[in-house]
C-alpha atoms as a PDB file:
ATOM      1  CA  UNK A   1       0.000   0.000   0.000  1.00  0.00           C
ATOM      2  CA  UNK A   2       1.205   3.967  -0.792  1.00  0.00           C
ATOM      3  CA  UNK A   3       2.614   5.579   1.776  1.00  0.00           C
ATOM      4  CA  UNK A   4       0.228   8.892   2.558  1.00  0.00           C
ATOM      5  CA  UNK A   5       3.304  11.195   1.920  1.00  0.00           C
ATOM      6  CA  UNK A   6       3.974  10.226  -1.732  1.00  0.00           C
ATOM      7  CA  UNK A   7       0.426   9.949  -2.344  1.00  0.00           C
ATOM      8  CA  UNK A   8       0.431  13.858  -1.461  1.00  0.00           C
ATOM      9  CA  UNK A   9       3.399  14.639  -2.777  1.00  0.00           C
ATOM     10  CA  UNK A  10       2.361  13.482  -5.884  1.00  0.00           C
ATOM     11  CA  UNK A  11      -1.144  15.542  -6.169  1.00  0.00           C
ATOM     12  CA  UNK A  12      -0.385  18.958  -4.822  1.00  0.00           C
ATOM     13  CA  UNK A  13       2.431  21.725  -5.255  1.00  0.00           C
ATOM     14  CA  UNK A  14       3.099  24.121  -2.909  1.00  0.00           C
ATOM     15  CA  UNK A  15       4.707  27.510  -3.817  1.00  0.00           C
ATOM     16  CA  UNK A  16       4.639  30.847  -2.430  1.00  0.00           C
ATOM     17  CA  UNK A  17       1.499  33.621  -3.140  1.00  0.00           C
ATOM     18  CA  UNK A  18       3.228  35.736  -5.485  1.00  0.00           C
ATOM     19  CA  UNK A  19       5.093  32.634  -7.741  1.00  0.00           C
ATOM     20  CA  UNK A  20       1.740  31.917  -8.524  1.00  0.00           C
ATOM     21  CA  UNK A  21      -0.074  34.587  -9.273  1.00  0.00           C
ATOM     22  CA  UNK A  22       2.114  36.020 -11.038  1.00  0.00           C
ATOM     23  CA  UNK A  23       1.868  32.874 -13.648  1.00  0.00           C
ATOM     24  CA  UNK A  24       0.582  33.562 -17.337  1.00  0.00           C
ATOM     25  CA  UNK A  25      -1.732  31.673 -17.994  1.00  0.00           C
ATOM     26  CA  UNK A  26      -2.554  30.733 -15.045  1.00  0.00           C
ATOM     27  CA  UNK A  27      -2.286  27.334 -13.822  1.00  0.00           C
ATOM     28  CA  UNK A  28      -5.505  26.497 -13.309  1.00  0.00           C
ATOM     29  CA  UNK A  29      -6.700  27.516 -16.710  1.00  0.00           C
ATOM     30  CA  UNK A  30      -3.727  25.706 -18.174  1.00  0.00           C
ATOM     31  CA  UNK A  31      -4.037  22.457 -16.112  1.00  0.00           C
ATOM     32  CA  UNK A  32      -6.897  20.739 -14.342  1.00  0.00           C
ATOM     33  CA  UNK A  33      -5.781  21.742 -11.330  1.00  0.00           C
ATOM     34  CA  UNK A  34      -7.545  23.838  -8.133  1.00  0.00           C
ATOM     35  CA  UNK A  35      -5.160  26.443  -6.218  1.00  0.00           C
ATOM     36  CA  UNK A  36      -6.274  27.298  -2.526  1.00  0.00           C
ATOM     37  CA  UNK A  37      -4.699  29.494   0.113  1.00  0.00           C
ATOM     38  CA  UNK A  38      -2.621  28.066   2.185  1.00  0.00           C
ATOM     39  CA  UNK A  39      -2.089  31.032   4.857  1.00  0.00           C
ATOM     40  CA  UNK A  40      -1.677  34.301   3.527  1.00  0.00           C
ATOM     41  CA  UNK A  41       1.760  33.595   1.492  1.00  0.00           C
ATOM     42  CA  UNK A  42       1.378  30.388   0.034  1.00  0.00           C
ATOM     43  CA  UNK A  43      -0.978  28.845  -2.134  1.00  0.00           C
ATOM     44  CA  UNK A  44      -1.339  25.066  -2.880  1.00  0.00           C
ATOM     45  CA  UNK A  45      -2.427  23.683  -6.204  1.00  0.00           C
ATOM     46  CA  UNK A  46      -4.251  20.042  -6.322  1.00  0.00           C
ATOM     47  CA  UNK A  47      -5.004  17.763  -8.891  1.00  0.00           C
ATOM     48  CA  UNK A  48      -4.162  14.167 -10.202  1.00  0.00           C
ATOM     49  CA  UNK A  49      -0.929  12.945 -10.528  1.00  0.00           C
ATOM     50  CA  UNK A  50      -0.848  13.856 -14.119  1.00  0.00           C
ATOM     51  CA  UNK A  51      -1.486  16.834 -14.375  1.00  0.00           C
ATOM     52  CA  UNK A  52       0.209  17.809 -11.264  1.00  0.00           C
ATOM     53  CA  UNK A  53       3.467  16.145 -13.005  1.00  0.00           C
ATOM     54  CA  UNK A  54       2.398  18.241 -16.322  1.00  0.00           C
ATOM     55  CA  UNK A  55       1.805  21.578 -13.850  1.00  0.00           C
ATOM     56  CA  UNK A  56       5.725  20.615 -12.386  1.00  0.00           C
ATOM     57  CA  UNK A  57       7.332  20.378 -15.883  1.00  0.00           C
ATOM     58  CA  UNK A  58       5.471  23.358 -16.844  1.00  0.00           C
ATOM     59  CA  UNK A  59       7.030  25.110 -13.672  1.00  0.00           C
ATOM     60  CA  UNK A  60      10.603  24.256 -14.421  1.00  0.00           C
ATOM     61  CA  UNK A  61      10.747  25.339 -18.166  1.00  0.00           C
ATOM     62  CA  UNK A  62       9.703  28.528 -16.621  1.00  0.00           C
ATOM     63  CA  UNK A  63      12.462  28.302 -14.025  1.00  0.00           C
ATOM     64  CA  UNK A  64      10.518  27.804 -11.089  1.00  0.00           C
ATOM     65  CA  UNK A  65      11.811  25.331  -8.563  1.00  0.00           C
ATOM     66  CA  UNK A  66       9.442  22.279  -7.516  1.00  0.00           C
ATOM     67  CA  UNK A  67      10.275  20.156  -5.011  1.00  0.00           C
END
């Protein structure tokens, strides 16, 4: 059976307020993804494996570390 941890790593990014919002387009209207606040500086963006994985590659042809 997964282990919770890579389940979650695997569907959710976590990044800080202004990486995202400052994305064009937007992640969520490029991927099927949801962002939601996570605190008042970070926002975390969920969706499925894939297209987290898509979201990630996207990220890091744009420079943006994911860990």
């Amino acid at each position: 059976m997964p282990d919770a941890t890579q389940l979650r790593d695997s569907t959710q990014i976590v990044l800080h307020r202004e990486t995202v919002e400052g994305l064009e387009p937007p992640l969520d209207e490029a991927f099927t993804v949801s962002i939601v606040a996570e605190g008042e500086d970070r926002r975390r963006i969920i969706g499925s494996p894939v297209e987290i994985k898509a979201a990630s590659e996207s990220l890091a042809r744009r420079g943006i570390c994911v860990r």
